[in-house]
PDB file of N, CA and C in Angstrom:
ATOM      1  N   UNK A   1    -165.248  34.379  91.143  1.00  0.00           N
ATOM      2  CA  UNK A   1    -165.383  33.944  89.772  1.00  0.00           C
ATOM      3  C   UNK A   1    -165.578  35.103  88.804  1.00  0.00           C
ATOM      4  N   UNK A   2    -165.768  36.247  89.172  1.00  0.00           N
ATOM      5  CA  UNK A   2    -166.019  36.948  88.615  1.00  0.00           C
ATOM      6  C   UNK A   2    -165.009  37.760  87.728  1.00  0.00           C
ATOM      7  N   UNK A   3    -163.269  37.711  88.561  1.00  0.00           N
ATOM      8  CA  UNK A   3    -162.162  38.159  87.851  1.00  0.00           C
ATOM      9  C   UNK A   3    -161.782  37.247  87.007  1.00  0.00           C
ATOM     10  N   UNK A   4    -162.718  36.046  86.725  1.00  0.00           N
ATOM     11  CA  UNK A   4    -162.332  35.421  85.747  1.00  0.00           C
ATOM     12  C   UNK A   4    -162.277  35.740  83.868  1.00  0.00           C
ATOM     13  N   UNK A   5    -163.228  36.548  83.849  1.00  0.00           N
ATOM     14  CA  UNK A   5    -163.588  37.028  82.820  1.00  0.00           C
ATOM     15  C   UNK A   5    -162.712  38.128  82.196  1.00  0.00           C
ATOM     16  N   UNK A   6    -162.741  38.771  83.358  1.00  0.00           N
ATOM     17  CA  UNK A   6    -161.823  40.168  83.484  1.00  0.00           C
ATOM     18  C   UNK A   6    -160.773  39.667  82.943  1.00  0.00           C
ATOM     19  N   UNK A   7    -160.060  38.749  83.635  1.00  0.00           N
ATOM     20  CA  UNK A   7    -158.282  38.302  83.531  1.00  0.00           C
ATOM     21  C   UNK A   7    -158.189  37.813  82.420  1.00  0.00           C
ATOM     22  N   UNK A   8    -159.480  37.119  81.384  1.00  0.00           N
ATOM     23  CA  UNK A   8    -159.529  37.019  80.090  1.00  0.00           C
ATOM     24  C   UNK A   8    -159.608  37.873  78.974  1.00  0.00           C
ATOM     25  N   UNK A   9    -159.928  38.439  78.979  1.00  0.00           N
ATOM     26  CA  UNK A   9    -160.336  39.924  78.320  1.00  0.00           C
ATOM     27  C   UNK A   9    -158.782  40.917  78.569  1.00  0.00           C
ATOM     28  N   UNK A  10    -158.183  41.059  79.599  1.00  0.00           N
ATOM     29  CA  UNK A  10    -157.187  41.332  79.950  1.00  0.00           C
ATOM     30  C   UNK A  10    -155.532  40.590  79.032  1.00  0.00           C
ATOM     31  N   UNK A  11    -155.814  39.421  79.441  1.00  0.00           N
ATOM     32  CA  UNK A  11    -154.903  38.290  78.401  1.00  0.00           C
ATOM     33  C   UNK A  11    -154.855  39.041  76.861  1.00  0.00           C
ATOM     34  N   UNK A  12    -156.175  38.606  76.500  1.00  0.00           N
ATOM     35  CA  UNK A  12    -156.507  38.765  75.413  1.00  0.00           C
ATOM     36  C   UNK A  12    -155.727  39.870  74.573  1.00  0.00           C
ATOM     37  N   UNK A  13    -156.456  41.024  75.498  1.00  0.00           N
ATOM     38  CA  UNK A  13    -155.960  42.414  75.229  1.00  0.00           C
ATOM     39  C   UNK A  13    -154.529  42.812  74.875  1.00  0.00           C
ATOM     40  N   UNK A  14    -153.295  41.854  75.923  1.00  0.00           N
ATOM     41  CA  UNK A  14    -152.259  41.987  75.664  1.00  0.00           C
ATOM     42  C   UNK A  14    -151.893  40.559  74.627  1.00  0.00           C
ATOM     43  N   UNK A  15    -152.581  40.522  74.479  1.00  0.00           N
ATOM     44  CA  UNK A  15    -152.076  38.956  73.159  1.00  0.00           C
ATOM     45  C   UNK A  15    -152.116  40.336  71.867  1.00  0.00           C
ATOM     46  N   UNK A  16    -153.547  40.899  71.574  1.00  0.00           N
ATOM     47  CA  UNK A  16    -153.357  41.653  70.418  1.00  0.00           C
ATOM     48  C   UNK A  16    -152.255  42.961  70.364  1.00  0.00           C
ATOM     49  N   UNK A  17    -152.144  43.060  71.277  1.00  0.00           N
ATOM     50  CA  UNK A  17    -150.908  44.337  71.555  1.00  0.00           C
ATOM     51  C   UNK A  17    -149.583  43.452  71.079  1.00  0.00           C
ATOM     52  N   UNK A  18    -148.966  42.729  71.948  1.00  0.00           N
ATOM     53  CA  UNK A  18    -148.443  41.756  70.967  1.00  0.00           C
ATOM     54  C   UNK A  18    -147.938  41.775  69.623  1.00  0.00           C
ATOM     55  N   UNK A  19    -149.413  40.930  69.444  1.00  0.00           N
ATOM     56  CA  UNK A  19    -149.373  40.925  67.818  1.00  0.00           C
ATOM     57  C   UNK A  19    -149.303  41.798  66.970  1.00  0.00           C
ATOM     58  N   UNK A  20    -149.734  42.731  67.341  1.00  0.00           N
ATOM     59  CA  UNK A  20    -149.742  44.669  66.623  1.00  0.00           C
ATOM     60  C   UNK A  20    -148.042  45.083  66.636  1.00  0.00           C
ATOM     61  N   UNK A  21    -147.532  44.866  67.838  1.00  0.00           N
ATOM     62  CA  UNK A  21    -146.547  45.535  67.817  1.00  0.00           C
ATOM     63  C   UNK A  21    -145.505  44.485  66.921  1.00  0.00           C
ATOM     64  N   UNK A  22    -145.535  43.100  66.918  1.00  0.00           N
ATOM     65  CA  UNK A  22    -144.783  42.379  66.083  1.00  0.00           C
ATOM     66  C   UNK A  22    -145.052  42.856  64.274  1.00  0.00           C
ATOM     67  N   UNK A  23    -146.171  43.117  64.203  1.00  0.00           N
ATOM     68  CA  UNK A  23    -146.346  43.332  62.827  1.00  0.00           C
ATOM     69  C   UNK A  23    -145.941  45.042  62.298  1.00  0.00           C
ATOM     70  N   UNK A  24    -146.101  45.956  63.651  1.00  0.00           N
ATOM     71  CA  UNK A  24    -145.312  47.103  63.958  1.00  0.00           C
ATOM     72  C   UNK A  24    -143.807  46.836  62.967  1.00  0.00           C
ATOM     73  N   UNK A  25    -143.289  45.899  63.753  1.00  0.00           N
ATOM     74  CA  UNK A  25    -142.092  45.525  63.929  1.00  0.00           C
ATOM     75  C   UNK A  25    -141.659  45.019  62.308  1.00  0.00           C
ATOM     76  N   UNK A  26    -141.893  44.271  61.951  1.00  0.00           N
ATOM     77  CA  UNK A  26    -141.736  43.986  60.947  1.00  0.00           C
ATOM     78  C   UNK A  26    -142.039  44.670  59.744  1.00  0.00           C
ATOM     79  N   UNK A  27    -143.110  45.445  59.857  1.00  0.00           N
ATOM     80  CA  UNK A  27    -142.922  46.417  58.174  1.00  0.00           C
ATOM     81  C   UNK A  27    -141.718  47.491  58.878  1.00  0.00           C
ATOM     82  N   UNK A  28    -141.164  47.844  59.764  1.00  0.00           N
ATOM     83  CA  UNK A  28    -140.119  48.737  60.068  1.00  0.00           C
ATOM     84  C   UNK A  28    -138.911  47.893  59.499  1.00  0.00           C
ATOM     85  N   UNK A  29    -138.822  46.711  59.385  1.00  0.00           N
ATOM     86  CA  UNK A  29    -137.738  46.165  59.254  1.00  0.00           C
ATOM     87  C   UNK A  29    -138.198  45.771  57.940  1.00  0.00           C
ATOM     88  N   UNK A  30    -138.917  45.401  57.204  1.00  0.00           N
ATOM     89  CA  UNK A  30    -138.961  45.502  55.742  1.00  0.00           C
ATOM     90  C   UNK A  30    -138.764  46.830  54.873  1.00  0.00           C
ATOM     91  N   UNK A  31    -139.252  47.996  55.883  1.00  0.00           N
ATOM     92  CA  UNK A  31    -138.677  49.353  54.942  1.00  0.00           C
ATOM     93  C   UNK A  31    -137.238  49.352  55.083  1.00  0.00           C
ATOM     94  N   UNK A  32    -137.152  49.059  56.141  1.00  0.00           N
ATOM     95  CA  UNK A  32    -134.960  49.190  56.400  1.00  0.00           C
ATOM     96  C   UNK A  32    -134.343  47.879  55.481  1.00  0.00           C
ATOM     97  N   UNK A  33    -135.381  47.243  55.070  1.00  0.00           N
ATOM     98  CA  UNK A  33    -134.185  46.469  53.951  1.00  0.00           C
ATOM     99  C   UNK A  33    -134.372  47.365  52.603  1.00  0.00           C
ATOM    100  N   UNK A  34    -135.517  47.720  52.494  1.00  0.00           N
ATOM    101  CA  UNK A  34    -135.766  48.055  51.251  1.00  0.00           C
ATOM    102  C   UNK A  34    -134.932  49.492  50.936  1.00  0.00           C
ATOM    103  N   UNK A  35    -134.875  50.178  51.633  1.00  0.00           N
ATOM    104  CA  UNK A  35    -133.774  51.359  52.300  1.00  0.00           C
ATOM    105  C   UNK A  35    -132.320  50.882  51.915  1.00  0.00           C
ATOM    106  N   UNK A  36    -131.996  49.923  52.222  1.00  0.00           N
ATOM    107  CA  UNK A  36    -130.702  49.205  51.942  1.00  0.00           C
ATOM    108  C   UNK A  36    -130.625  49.067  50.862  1.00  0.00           C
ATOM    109  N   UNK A  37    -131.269  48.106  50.104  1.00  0.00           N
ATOM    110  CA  UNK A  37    -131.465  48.018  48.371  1.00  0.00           C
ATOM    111  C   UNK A  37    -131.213  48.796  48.247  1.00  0.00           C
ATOM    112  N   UNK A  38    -132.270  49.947  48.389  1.00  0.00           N
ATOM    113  CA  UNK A  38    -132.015  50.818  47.324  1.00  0.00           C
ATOM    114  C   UNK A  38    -130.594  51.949  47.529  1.00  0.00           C
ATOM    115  N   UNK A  39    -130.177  51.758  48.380  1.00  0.00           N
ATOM    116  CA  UNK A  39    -128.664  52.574  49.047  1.00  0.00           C
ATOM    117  C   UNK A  39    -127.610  51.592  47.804  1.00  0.00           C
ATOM    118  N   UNK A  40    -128.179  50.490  48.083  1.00  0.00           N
ATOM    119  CA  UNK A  40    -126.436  49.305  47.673  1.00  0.00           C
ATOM    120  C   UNK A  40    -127.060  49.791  45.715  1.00  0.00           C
ATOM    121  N   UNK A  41    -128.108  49.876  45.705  1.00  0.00           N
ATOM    122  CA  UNK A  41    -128.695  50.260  44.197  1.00  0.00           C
ATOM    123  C   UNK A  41    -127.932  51.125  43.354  1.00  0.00           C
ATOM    124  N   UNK A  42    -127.832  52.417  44.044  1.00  0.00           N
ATOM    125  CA  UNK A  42    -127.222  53.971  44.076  1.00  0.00           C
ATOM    126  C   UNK A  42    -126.000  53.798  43.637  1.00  0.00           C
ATOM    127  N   UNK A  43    -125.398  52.680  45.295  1.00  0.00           N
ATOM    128  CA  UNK A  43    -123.999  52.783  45.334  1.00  0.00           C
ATOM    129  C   UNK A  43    -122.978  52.532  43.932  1.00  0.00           C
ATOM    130  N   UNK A  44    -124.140  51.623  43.202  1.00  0.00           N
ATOM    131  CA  UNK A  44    -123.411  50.106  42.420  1.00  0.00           C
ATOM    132  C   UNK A  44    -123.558  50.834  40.963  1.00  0.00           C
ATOM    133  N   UNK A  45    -124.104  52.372  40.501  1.00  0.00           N
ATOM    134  CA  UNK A  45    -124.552  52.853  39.688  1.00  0.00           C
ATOM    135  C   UNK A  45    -122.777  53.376  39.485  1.00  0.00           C
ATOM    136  N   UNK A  46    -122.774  53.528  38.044  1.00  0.00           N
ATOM    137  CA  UNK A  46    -121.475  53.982  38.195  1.00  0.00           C
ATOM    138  C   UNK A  46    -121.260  55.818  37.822  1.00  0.00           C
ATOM    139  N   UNK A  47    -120.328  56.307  38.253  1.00  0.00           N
ATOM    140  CA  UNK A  47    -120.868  57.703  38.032  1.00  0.00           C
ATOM    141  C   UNK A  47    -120.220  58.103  36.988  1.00  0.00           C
ATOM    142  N   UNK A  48    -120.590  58.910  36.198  1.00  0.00           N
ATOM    143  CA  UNK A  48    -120.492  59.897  35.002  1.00  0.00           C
ATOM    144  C   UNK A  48    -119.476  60.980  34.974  1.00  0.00           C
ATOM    145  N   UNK A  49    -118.442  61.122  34.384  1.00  0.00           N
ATOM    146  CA  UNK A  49    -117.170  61.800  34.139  1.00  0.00           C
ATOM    147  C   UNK A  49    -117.955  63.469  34.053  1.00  0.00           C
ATOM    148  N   UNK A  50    -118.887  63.227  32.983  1.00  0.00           N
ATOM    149  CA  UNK A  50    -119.525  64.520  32.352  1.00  0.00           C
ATOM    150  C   UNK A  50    -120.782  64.796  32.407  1.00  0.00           C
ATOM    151  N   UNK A  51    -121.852  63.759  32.927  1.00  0.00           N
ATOM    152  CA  UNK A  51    -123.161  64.375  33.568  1.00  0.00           C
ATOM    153  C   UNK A  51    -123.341  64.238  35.064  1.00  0.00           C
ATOM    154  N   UNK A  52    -124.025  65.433  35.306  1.00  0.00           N
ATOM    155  CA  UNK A  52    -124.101  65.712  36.499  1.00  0.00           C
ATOM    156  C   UNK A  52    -123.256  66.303  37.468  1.00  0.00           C
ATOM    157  N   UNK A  53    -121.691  66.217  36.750  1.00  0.00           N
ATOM    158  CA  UNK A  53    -120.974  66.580  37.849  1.00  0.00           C
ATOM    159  C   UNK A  53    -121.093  68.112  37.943  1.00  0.00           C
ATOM    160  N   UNK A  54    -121.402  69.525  37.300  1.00  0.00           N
ATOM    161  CA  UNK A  54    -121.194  70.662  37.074  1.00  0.00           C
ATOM    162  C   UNK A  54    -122.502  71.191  37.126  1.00  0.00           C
ATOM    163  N   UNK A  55    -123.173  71.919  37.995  1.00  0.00           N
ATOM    164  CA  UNK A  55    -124.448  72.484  38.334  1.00  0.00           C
ATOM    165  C   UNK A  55    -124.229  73.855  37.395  1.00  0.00           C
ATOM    166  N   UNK A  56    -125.240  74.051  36.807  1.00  0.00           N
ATOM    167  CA  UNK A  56    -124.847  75.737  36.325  1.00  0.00           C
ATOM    168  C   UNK A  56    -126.301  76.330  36.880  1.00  0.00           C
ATOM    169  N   UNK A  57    -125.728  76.813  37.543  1.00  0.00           N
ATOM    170  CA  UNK A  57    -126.895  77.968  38.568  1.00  0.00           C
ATOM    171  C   UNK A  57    -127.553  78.863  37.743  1.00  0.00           C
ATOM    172  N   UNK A  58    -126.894  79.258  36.836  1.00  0.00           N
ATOM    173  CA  UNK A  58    -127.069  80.524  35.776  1.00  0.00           C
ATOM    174  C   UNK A  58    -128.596  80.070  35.058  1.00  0.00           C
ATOM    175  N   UNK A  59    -128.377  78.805  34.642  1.00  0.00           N
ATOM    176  CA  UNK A  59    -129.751  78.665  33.663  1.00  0.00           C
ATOM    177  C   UNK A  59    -131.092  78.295  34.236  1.00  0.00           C
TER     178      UNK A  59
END
């Protein structure tokens, strides 16, 4: 009776591992959308004939 406790505590232990790693899981996959936004954001910007395109190193 005594590994009873143990094998609970044990359970347990991997229930919160689990749960850690699901919530792991999910802000990784909420930065990779938000990563996306802001990529399709960029993409959808339209670009400029005359700013930005010509770096002048000089100044």
């Amino acid at each position: 009776m005594t590994e009873l406790p143990a094998m609970i505590a044990a359970n347990m232990a991997m229930t919160q591992q689990a749960i850690a790693m699901e919530m792991i899981k999910q802000a990784a996959d909420m930065q990779q959308q938000m990563v996306q936004m802001l990529q399709e954001s960029v993409a959808s910007v339209p670009v400029s004939t005359s700013r930005g395109t010509t770096v002048n190193i000089a100044a």
